[in-house]
PDB file of N, CA and C in Angstrom:
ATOM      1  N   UNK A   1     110.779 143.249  70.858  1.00  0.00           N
ATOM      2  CA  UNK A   1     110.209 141.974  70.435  1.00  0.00           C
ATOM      3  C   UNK A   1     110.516 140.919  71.488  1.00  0.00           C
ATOM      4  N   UNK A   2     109.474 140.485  71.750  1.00  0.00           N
ATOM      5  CA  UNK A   2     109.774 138.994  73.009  1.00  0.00           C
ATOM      6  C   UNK A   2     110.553 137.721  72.556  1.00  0.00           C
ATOM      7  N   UNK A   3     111.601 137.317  73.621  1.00  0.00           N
ATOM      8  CA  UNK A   3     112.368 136.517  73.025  1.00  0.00           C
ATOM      9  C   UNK A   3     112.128 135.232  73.445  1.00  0.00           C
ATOM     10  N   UNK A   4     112.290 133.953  73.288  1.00  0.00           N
ATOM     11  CA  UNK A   4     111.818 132.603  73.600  1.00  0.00           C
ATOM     12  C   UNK A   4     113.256 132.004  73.801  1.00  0.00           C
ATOM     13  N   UNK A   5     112.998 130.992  75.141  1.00  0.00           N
ATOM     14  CA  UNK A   5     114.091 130.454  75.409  1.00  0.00           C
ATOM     15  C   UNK A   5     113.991 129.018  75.649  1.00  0.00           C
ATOM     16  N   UNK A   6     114.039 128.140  75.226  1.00  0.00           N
ATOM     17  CA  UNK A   6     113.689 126.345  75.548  1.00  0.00           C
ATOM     18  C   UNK A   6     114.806 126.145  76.257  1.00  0.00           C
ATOM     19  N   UNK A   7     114.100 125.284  76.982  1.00  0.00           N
ATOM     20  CA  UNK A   7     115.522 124.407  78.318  1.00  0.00           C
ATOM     21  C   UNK A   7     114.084 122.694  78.428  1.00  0.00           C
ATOM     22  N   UNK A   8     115.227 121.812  79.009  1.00  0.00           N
ATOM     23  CA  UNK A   8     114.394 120.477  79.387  1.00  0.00           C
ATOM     24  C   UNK A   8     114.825 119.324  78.956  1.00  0.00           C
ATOM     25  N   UNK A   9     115.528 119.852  77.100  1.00  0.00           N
ATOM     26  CA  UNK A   9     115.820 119.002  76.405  1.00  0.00           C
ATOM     27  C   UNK A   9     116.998 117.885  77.127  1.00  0.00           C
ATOM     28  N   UNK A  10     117.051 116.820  76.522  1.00  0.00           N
ATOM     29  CA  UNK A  10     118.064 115.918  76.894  1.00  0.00           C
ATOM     30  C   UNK A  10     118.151 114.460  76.118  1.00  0.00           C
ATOM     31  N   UNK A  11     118.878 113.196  76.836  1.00  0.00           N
ATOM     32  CA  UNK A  11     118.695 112.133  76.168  1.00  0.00           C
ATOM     33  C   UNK A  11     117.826 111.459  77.366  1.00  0.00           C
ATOM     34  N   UNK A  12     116.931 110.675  76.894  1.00  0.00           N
ATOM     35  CA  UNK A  12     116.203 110.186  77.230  1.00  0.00           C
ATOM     36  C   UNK A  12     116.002 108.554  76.894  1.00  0.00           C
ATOM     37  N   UNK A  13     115.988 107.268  77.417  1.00  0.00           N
ATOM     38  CA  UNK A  13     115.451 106.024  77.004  1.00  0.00           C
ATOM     39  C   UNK A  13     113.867 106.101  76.824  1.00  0.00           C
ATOM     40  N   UNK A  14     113.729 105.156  75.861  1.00  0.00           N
ATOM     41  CA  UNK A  14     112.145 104.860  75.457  1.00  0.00           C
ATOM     42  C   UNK A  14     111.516 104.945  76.193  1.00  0.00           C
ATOM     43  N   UNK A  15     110.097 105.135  76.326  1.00  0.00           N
ATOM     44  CA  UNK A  15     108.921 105.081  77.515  1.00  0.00           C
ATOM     45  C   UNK A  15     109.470 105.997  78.483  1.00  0.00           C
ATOM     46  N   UNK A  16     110.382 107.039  78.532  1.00  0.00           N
ATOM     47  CA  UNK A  16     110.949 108.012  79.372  1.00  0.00           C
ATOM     48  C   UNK A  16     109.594 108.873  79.500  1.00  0.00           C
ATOM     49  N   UNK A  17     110.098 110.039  80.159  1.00  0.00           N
ATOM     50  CA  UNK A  17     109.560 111.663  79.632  1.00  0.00           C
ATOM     51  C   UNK A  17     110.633 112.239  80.306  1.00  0.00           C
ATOM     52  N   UNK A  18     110.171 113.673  79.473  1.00  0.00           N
ATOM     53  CA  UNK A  18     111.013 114.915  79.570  1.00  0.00           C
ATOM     54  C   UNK A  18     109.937 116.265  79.667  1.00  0.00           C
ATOM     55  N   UNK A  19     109.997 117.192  80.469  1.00  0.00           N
ATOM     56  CA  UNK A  19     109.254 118.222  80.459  1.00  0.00           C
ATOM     57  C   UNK A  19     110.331 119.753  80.097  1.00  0.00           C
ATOM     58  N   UNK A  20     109.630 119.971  78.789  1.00  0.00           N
ATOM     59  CA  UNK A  20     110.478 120.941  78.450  1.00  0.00           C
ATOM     60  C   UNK A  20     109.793 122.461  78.566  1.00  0.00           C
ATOM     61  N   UNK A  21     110.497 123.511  78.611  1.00  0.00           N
ATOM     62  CA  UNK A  21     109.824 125.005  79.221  1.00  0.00           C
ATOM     63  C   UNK A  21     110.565 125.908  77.974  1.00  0.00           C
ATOM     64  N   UNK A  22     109.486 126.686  78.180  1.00  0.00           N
ATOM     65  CA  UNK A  22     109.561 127.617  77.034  1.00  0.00           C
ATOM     66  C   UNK A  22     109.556 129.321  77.708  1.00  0.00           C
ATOM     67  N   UNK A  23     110.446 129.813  78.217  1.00  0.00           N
ATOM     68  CA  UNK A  23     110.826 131.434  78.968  1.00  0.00           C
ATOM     69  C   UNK A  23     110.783 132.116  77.929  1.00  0.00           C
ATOM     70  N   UNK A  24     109.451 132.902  77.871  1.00  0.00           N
ATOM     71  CA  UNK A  24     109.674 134.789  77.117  1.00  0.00           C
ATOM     72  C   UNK A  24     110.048 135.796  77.951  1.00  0.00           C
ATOM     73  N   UNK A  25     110.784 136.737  77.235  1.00  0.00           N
ATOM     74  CA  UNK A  25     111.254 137.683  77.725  1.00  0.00           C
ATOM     75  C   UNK A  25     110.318 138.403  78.081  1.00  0.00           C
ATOM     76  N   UNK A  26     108.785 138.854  77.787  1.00  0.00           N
ATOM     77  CA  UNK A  26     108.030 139.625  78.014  1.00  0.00           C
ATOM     78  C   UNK A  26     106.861 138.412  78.303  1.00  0.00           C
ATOM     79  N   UNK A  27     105.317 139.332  78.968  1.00  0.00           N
ATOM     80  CA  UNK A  27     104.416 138.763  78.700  1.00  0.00           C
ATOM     81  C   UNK A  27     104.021 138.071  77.554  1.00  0.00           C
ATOM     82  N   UNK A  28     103.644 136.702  77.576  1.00  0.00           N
ATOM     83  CA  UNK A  28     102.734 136.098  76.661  1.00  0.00           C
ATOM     84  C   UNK A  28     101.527 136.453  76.738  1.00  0.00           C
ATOM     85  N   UNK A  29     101.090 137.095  77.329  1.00  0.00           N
ATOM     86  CA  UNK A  29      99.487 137.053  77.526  1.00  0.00           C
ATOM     87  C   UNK A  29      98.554 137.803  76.343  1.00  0.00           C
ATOM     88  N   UNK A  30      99.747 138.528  75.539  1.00  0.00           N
ATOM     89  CA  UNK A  30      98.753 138.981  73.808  1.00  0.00           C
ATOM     90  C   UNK A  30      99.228 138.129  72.858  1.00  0.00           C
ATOM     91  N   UNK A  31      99.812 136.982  73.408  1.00  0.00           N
ATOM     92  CA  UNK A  31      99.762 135.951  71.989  1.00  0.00           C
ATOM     93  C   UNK A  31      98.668 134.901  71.827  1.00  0.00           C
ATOM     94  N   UNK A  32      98.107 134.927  71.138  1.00  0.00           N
ATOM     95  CA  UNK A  32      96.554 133.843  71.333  1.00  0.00           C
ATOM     96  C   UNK A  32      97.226 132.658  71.145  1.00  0.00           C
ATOM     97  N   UNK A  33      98.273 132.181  70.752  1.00  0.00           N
ATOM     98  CA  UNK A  33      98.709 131.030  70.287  1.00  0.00           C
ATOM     99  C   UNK A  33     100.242 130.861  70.512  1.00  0.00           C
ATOM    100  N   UNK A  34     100.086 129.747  71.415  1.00  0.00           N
ATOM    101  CA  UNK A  34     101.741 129.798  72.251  1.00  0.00           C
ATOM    102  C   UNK A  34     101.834 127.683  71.252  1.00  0.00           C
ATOM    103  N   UNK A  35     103.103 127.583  70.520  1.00  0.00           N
ATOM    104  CA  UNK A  35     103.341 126.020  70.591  1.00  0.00           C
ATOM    105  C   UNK A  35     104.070 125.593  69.923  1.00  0.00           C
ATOM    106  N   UNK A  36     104.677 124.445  69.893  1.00  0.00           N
ATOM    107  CA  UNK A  36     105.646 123.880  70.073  1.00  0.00           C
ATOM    108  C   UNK A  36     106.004 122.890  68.921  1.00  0.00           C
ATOM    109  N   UNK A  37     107.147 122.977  67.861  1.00  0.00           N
ATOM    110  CA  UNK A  37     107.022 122.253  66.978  1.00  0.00           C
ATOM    111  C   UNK A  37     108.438 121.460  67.218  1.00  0.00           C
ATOM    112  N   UNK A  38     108.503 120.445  66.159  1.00  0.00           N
ATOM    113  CA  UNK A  38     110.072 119.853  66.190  1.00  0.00           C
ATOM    114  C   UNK A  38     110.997 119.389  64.957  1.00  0.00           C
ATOM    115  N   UNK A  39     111.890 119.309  64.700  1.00  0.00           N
ATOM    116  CA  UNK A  39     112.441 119.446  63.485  1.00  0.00           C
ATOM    117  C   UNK A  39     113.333 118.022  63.298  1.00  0.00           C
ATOM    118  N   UNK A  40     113.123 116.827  62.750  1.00  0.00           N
ATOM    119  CA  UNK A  40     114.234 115.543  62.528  1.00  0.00           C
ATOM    120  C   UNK A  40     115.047 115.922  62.036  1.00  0.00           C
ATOM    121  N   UNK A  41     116.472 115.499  61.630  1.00  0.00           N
ATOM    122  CA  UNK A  41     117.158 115.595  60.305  1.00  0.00           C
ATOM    123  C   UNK A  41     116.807 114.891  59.524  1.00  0.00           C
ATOM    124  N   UNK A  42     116.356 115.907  58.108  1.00  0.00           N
ATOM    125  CA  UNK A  42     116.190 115.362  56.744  1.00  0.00           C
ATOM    126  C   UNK A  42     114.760 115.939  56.906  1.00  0.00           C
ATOM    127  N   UNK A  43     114.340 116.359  57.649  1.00  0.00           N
ATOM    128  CA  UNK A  43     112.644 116.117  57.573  1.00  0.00           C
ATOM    129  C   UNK A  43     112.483 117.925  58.147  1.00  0.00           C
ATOM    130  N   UNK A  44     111.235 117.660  57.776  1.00  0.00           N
ATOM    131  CA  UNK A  44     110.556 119.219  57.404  1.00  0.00           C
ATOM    132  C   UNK A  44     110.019 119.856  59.044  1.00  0.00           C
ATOM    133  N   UNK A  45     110.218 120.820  59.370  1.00  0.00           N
ATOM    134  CA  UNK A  45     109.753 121.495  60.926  1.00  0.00           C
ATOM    135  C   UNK A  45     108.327 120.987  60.909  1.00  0.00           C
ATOM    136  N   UNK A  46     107.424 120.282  62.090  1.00  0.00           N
ATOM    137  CA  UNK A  46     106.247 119.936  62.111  1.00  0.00           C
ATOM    138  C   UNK A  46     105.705 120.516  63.407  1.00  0.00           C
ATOM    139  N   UNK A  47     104.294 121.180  63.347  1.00  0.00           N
ATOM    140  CA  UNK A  47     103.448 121.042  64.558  1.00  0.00           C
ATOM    141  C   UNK A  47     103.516 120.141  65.128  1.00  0.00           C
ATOM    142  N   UNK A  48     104.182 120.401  66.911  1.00  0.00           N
ATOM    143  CA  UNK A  48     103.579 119.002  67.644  1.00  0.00           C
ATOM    144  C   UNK A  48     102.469 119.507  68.286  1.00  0.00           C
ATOM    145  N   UNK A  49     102.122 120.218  69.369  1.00  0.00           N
ATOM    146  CA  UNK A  49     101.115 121.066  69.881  1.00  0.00           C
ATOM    147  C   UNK A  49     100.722 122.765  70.206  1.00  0.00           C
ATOM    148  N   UNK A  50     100.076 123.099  70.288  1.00  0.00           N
ATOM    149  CA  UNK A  50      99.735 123.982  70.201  1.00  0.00           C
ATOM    150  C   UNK A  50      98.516 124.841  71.383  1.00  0.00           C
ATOM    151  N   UNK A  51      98.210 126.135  72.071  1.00  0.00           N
ATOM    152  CA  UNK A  51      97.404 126.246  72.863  1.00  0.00           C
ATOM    153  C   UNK A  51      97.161 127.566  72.930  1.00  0.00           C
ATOM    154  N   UNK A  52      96.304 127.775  72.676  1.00  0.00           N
ATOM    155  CA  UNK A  52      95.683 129.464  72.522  1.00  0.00           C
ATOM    156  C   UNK A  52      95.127 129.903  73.613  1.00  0.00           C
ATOM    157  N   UNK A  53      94.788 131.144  73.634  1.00  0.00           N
ATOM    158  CA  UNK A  53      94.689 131.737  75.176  1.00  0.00           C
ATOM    159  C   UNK A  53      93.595 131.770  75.813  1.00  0.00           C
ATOM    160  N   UNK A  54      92.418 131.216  75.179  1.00  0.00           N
ATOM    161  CA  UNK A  54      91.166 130.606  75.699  1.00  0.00           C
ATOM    162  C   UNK A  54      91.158 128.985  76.616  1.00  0.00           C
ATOM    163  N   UNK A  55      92.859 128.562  75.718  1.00  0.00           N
ATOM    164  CA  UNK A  55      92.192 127.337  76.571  1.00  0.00           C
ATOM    165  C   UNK A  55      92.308 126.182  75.641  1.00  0.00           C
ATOM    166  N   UNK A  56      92.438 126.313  74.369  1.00  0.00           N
ATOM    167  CA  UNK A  56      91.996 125.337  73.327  1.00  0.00           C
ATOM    168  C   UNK A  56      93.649 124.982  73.056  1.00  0.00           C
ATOM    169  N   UNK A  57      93.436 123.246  73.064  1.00  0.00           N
ATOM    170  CA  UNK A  57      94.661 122.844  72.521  1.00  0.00           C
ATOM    171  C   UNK A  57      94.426 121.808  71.570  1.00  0.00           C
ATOM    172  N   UNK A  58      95.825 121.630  70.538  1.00  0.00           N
ATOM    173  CA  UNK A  58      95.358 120.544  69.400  1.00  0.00           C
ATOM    174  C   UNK A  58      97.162 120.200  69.231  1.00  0.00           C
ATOM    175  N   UNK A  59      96.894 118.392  69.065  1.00  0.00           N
ATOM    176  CA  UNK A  59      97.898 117.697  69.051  1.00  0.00           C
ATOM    177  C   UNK A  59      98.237 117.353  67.814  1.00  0.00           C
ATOM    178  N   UNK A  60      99.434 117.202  67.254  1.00  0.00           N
ATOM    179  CA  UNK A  60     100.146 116.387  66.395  1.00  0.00           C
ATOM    180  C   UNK A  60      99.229 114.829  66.684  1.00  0.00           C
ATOM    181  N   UNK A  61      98.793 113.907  65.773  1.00  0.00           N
ATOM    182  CA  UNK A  61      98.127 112.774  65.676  1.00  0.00           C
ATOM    183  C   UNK A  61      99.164 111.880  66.563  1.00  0.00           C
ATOM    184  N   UNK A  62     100.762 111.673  65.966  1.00  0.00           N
ATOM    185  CA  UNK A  62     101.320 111.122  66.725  1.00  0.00           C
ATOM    186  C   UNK A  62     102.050 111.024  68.369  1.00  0.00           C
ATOM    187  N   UNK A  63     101.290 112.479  68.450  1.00  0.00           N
ATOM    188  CA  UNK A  63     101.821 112.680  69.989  1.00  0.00           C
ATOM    189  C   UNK A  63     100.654 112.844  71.074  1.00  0.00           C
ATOM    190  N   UNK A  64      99.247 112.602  70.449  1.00  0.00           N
ATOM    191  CA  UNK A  64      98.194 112.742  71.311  1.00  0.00           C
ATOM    192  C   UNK A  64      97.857 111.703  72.359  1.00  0.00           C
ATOM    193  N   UNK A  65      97.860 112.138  73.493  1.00  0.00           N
ATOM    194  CA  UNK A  65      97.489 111.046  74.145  1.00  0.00           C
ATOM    195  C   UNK A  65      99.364 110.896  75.180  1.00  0.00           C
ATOM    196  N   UNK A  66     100.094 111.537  74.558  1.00  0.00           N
ATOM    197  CA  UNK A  66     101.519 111.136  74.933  1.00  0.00           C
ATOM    198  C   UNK A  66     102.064 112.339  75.970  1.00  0.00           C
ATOM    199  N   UNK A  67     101.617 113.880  74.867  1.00  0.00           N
ATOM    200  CA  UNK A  67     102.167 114.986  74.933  1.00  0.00           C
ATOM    201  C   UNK A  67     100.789 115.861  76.007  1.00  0.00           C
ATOM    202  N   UNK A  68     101.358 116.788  76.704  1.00  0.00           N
ATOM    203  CA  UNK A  68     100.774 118.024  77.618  1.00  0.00           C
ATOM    204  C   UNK A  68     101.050 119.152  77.157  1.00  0.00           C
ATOM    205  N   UNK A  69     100.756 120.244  76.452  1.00  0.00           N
ATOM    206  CA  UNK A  69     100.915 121.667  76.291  1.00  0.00           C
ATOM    207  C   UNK A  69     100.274 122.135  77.299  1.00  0.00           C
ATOM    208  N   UNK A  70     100.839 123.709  77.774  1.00  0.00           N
ATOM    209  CA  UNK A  70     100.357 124.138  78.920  1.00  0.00           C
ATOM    210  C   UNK A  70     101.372 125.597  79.115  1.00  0.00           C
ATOM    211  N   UNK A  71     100.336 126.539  79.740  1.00  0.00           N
ATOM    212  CA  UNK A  71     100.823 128.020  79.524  1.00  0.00           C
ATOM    213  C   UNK A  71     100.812 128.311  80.868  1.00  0.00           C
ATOM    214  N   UNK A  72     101.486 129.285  81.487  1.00  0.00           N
ATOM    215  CA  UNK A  72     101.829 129.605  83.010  1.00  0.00           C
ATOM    216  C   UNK A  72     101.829 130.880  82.603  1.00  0.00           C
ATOM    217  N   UNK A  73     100.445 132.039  82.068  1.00  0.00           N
ATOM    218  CA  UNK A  73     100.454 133.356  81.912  1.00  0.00           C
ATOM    219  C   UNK A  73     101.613 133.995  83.065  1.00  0.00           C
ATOM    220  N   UNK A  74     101.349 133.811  84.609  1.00  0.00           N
ATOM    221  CA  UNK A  74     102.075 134.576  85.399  1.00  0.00           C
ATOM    222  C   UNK A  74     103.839 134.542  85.708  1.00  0.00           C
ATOM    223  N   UNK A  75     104.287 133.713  84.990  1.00  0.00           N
ATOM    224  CA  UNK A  75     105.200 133.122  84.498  1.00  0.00           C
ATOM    225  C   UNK A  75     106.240 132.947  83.294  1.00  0.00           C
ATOM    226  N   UNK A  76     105.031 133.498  82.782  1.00  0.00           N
ATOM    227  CA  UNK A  76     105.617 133.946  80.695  1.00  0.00           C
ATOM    228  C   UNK A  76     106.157 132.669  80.305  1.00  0.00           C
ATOM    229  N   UNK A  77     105.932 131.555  80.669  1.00  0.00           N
ATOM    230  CA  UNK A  77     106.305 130.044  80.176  1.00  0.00           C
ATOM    231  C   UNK A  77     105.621 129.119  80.182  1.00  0.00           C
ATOM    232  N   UNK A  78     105.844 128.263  78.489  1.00  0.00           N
ATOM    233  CA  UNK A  78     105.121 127.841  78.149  1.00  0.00           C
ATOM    234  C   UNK A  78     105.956 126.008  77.977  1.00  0.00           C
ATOM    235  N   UNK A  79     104.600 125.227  79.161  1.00  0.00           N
ATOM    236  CA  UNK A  79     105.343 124.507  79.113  1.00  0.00           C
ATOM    237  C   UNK A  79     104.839 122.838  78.156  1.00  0.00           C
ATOM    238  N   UNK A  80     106.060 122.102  77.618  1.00  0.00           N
ATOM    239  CA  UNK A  80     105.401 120.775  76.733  1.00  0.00           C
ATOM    240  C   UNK A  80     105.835 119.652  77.607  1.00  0.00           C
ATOM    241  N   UNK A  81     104.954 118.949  78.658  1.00  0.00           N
ATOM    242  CA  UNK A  81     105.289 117.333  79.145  1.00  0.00           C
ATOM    243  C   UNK A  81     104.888 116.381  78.034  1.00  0.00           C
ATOM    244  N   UNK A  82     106.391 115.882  78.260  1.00  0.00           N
ATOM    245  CA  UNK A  82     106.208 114.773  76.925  1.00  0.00           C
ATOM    246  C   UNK A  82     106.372 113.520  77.742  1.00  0.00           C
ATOM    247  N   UNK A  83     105.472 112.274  77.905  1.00  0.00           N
ATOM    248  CA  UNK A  83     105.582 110.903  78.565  1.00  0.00           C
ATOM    249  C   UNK A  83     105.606 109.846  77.316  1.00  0.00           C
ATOM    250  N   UNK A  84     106.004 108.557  77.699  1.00  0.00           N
ATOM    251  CA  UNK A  84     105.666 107.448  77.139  1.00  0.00           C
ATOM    252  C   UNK A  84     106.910 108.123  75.633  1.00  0.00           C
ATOM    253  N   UNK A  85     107.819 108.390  76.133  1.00  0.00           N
ATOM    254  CA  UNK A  85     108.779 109.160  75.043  1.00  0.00           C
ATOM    255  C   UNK A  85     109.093 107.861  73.890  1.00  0.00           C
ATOM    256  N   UNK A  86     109.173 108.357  72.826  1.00  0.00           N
ATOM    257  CA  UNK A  86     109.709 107.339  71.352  1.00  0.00           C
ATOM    258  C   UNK A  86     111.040 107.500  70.717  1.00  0.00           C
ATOM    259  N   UNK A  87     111.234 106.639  70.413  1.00  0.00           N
ATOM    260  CA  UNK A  87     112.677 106.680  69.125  1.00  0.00           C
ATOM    261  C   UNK A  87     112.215 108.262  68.602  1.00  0.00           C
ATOM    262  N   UNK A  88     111.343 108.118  67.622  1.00  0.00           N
ATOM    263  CA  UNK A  88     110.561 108.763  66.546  1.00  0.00           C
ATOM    264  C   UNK A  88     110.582 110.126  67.165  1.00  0.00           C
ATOM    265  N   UNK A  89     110.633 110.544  68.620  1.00  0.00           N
ATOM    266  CA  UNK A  89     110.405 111.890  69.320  1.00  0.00           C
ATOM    267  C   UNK A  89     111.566 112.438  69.318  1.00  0.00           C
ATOM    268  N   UNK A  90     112.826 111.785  68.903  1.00  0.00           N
ATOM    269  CA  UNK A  90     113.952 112.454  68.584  1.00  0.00           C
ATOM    270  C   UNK A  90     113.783 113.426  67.667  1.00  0.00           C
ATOM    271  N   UNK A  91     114.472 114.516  68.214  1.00  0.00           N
ATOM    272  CA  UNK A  91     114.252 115.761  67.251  1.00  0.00           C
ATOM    273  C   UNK A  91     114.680 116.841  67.885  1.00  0.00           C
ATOM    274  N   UNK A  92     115.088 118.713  66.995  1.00  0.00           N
ATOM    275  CA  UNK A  92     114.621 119.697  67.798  1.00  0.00           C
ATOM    276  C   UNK A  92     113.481 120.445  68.041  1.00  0.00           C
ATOM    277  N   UNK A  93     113.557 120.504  69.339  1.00  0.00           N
ATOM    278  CA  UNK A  93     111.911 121.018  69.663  1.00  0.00           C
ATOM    279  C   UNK A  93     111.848 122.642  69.678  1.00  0.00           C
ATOM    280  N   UNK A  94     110.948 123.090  69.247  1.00  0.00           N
ATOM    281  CA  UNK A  94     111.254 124.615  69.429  1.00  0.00           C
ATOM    282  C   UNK A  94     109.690 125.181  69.594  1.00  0.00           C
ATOM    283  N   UNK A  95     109.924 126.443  70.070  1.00  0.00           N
ATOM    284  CA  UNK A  95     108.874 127.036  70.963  1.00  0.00           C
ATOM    285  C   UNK A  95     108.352 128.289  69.828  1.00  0.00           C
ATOM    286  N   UNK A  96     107.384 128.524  69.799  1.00  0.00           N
ATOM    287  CA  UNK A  96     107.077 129.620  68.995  1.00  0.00           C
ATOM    288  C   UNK A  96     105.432 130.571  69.530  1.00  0.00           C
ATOM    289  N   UNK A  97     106.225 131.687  69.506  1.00  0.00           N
ATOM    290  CA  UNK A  97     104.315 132.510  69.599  1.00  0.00           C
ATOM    291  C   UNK A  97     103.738 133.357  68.059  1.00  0.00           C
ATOM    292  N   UNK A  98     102.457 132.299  68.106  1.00  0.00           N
ATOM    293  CA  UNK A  98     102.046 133.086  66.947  1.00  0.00           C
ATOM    294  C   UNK A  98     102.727 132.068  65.282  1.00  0.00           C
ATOM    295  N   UNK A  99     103.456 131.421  65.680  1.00  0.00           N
ATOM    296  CA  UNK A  99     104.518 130.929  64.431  1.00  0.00           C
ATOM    297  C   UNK A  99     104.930 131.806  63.456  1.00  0.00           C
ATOM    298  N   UNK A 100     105.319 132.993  64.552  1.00  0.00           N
ATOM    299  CA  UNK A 100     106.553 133.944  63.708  1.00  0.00           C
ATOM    300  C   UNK A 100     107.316 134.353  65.017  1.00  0.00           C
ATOM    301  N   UNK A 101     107.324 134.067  65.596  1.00  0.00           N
ATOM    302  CA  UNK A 101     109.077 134.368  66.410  1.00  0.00           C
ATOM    303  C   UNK A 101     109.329 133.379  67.189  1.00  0.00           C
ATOM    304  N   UNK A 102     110.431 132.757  66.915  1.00  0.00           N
ATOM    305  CA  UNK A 102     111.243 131.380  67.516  1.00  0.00           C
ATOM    306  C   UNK A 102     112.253 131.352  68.353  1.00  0.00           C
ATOM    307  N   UNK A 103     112.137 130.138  69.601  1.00  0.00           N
ATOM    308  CA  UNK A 103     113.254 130.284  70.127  1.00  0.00           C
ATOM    309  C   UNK A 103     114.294 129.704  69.699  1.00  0.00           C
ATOM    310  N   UNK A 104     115.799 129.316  70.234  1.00  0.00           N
ATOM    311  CA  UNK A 104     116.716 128.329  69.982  1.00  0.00           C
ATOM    312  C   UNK A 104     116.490 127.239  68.997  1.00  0.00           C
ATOM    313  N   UNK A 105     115.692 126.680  70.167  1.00  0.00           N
ATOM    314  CA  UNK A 105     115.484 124.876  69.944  1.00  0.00           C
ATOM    315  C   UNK A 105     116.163 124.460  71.328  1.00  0.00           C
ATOM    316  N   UNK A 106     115.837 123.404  71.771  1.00  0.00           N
ATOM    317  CA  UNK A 106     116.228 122.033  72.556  1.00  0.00           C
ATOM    318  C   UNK A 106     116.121 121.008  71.912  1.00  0.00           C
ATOM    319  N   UNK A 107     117.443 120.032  71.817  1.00  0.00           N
ATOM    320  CA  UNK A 107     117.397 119.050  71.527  1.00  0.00           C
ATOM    321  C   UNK A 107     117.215 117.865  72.536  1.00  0.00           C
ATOM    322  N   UNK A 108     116.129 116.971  72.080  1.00  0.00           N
ATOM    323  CA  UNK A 108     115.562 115.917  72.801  1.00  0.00           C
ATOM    324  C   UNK A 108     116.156 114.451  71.955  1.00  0.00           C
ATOM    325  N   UNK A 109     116.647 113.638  72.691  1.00  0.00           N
ATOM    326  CA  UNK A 109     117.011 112.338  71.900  1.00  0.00           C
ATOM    327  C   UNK A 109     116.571 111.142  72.894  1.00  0.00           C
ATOM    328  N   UNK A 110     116.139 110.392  72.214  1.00  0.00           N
ATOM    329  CA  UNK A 110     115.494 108.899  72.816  1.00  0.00           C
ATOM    330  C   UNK A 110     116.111 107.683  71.978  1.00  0.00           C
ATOM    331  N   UNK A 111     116.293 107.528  73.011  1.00  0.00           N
ATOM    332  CA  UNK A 111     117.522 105.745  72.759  1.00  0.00           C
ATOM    333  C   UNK A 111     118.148 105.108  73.762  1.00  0.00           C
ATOM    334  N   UNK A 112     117.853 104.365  73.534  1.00  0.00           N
ATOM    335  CA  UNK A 112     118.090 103.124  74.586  1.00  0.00           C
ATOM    336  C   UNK A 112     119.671 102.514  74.839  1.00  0.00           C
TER     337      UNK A 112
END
């Protein structure tokens, strides 16, 4: 089974970015759907983005326009640029193919 590894995370001030990477142990290239969710405390794991292997990507409402998903088939990593970073983007971020096998998490924090 392919394993997922997040690195990138950190603390960050407002209006920052952070580009975080997502390493499988094996090819991604039979997962149609490589992406990236994040978890607050107190609050429920949410889709932030997402990108299937045609090409097609779809954003969390609050991160569109902010956030980059993006897959490096030759590479097996899948990567999320996050700009124009928020309070609110505090969270753990975690990587998933398919949304059944997970990595770690990276924790990302924004504050000034």
């Amino acid at each position: 089974q392919v394993q997922l590894a997040e690195s990138g995370g950190g603390l960050v001030q407002p209006g920052g970015s952070l580009r975080l990477s997502c390493a499988a142990s094996a090819s991604i290239f039979s997962f149609n759907t490589m992406g990236w969710y994040r978890q607050a405390p107190g609050k429920e794991r949410e889709l932030v983005a997402s990108t299937t292997i045609t090409g097609y990507t779809n954003y969390a409402v609050s991160v569109k326009g902010r956030f980059t998903i993006s897959r490096d088939i030759t590479a097996n990593t899948v990567y999320l640029q996050m700009n124009n970073l928020k309070p609110d983007d505090t969270a753990v971020y975690y990587c998933s193919a398919e949304g059944r096998t997970w990595g770690q998490g990276t924790q990302v924090t924004v504050s000034s």
